[in-house]
N, C-alpha and C. Protein backbone atom coordinates (compact mmCIF):
# COMPACT_ATOMS: atom_id res chain seq x y z
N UNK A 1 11.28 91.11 110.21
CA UNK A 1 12.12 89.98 109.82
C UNK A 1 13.33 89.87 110.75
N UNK A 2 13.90 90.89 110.77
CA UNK A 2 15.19 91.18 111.69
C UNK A 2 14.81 90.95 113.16
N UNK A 3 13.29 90.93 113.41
CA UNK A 3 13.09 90.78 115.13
C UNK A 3 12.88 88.91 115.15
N UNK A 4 12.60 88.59 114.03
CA UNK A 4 12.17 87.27 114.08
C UNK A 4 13.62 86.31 114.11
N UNK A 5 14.60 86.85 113.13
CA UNK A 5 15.47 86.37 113.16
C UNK A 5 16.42 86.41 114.54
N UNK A 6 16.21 87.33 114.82
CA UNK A 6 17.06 87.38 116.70
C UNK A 6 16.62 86.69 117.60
N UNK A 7 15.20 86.70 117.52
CA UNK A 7 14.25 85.59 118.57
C UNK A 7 14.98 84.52 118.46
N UNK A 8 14.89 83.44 117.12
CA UNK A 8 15.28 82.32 116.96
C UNK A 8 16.51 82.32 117.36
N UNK A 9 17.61 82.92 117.06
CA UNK A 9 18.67 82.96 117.28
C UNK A 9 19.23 82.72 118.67
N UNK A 10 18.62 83.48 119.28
CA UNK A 10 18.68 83.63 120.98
C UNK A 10 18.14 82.28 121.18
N UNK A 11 16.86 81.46 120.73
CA UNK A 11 16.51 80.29 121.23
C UNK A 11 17.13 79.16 120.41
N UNK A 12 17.98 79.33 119.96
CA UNK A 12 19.16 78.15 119.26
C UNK A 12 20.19 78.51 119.94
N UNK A 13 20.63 79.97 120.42
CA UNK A 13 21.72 79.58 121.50
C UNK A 13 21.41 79.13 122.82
N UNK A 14 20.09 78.95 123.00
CA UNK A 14 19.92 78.33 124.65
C UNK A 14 19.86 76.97 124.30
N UNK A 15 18.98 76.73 123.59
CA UNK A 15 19.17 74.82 122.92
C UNK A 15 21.02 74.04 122.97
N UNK A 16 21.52 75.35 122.34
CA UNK A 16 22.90 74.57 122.13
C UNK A 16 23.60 74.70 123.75
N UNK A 17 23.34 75.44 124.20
CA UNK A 17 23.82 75.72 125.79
C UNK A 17 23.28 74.45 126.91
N UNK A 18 21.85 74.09 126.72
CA UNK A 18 21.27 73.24 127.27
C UNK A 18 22.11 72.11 126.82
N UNK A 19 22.21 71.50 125.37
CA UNK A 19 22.80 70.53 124.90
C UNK A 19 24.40 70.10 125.33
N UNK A 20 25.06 71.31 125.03
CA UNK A 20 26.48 71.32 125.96
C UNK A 20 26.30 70.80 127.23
N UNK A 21 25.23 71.88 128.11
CA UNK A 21 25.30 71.30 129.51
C UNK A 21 25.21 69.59 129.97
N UNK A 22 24.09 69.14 128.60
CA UNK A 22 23.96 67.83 128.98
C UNK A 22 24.97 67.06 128.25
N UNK A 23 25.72 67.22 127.54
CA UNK A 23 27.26 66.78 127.12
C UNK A 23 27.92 66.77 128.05
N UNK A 24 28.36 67.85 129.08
CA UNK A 24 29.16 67.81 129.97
C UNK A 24 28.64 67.32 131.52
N UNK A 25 27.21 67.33 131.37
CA UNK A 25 27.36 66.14 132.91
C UNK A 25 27.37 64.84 132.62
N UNK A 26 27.07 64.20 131.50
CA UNK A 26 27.06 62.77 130.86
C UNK A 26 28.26 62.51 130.55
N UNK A 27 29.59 63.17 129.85
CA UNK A 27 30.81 63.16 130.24
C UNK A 27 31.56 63.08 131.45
N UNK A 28 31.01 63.58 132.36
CA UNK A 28 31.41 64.05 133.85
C UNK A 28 31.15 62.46 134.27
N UNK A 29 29.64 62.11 134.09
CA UNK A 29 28.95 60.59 134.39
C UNK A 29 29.97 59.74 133.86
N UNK A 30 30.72 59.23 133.09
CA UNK A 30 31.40 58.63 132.30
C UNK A 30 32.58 58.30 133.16
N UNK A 31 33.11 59.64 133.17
CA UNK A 31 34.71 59.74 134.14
C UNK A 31 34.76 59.06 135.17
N UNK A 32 33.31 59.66 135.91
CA UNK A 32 32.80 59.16 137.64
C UNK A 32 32.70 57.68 137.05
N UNK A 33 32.33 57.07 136.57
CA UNK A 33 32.55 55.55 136.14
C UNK A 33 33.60 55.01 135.85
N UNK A 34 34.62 56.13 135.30
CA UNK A 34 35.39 55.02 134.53
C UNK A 34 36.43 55.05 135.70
N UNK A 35 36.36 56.28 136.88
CA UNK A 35 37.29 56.17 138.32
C UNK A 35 36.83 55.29 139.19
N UNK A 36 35.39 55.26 139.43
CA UNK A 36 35.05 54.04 140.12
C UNK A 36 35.26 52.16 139.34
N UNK A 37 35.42 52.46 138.14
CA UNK A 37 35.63 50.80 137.91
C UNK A 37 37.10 50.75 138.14
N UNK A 38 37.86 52.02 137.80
CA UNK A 38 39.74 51.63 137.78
C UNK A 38 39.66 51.30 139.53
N UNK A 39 39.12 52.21 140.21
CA UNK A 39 39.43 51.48 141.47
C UNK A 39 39.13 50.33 141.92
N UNK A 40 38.06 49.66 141.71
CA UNK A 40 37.62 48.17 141.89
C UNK A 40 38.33 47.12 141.31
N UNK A 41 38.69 47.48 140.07
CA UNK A 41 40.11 47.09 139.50
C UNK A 41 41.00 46.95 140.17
N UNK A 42 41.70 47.83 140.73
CA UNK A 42 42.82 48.15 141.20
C UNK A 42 42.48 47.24 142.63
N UNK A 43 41.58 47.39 143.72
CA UNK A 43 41.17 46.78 144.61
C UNK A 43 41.49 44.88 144.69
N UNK A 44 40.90 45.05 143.35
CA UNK A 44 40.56 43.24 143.46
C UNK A 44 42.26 42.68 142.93
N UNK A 45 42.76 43.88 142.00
CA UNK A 45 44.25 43.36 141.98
C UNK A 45 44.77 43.07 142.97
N UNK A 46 44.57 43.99 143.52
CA UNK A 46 45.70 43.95 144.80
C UNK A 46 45.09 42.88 145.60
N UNK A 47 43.82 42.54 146.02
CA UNK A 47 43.39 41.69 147.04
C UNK A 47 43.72 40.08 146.03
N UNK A 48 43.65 39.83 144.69
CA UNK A 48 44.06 38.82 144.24
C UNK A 48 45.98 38.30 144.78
N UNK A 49 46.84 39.37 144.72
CA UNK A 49 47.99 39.80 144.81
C UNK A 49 48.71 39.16 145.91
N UNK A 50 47.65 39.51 146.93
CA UNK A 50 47.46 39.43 148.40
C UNK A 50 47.31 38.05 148.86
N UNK A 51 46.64 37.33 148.20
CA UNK A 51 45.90 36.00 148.39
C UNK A 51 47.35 35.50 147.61
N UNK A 52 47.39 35.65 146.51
CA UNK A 52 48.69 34.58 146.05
C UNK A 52 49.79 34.73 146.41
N UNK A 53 50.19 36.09 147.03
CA UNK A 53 50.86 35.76 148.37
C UNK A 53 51.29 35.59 150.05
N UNK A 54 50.06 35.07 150.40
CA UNK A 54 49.38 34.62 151.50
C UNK A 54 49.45 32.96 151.31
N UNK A 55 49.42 32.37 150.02
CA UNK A 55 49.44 31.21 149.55
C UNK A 55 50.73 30.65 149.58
N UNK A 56 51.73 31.32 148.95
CA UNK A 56 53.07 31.20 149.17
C UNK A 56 54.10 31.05 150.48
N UNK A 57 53.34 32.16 150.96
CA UNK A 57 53.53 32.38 152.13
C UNK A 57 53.52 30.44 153.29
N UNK A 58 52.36 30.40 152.88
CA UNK A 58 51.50 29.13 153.36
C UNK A 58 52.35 28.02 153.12
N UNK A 59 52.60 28.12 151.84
CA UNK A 59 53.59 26.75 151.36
C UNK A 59 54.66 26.30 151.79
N UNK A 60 55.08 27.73 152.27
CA UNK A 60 56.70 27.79 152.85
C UNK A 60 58.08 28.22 151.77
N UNK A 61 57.53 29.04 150.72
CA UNK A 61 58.26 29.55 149.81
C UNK A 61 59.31 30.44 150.07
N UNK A 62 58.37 31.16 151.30
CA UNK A 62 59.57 32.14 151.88
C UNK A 62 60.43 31.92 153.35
N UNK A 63 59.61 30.66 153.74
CA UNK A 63 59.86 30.38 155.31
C UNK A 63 59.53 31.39 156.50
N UNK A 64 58.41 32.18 155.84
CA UNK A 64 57.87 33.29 156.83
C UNK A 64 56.62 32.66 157.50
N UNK A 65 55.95 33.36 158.55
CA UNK A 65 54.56 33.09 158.63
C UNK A 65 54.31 33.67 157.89
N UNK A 66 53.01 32.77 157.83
CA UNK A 66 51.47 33.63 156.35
C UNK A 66 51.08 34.76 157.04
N UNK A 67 50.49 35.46 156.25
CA UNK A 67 49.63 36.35 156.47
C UNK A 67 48.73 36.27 157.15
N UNK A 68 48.10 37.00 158.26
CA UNK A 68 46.95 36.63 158.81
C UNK A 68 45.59 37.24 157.83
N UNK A 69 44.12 37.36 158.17
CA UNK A 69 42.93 37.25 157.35
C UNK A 69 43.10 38.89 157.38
N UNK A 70 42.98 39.21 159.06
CA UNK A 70 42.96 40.34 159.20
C UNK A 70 43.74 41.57 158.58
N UNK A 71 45.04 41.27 158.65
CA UNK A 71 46.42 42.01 157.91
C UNK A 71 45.44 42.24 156.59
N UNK A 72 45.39 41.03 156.01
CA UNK A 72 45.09 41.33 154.69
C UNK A 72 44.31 42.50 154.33
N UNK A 73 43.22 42.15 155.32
CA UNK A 73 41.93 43.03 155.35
C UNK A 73 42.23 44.53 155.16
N UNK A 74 43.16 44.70 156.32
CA UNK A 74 44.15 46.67 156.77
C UNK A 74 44.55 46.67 155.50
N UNK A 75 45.73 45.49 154.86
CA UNK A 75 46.18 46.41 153.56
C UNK A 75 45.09 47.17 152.38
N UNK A 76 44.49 45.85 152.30
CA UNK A 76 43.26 46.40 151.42
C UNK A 76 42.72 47.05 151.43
N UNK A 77 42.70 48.17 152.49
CA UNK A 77 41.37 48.86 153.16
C UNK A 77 42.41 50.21 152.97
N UNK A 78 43.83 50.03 153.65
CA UNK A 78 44.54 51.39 153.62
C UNK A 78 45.11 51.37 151.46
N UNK A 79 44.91 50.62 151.24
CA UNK A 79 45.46 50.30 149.57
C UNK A 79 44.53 50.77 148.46
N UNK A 80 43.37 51.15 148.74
CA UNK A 80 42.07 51.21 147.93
C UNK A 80 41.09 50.35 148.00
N UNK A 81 40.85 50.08 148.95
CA UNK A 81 39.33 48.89 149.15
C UNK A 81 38.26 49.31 149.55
């Protein structure tokens, strides 16, 4: 009885070990998602950001030249793009 009961035992702690493991890379999966959408987020903010003030720019709000396509491009790229 006592050998039967240890068997199982030992194979309910590998089940729960397996189960953890797959808790924690599907968690891990999650994170890795939820850092890749904040950055695309963050990306398209800033490139929206960029454009409305490139627009301004354009209008003569500030009396500067606009932005060129390219500039834009470097910030975005050194900014998270």
């Amino acid at each position: 009885m006592s050998l039967v009961f240890r068997a199982s035992s030992v194979n309910v702690n590998q089940e729960l070990q397996t189960s953890l493991h797959h808790l924690y890379l599907f968690s891990m999966d999650l994170f890795s998602f939820k850092l890749e959408l904040t950055m695309e987020v963050f990306s398209m903010n800033l490139f929206i950001g960029m454009e409305l003030l490139n627009r301004k720019l354009l209008s003569g709000f500030t009396g500067t030249r606009p932005l060129k396509m390219k500039h834009m491009r470097s910030l975005v790229a050194i900014w998270g793009g």
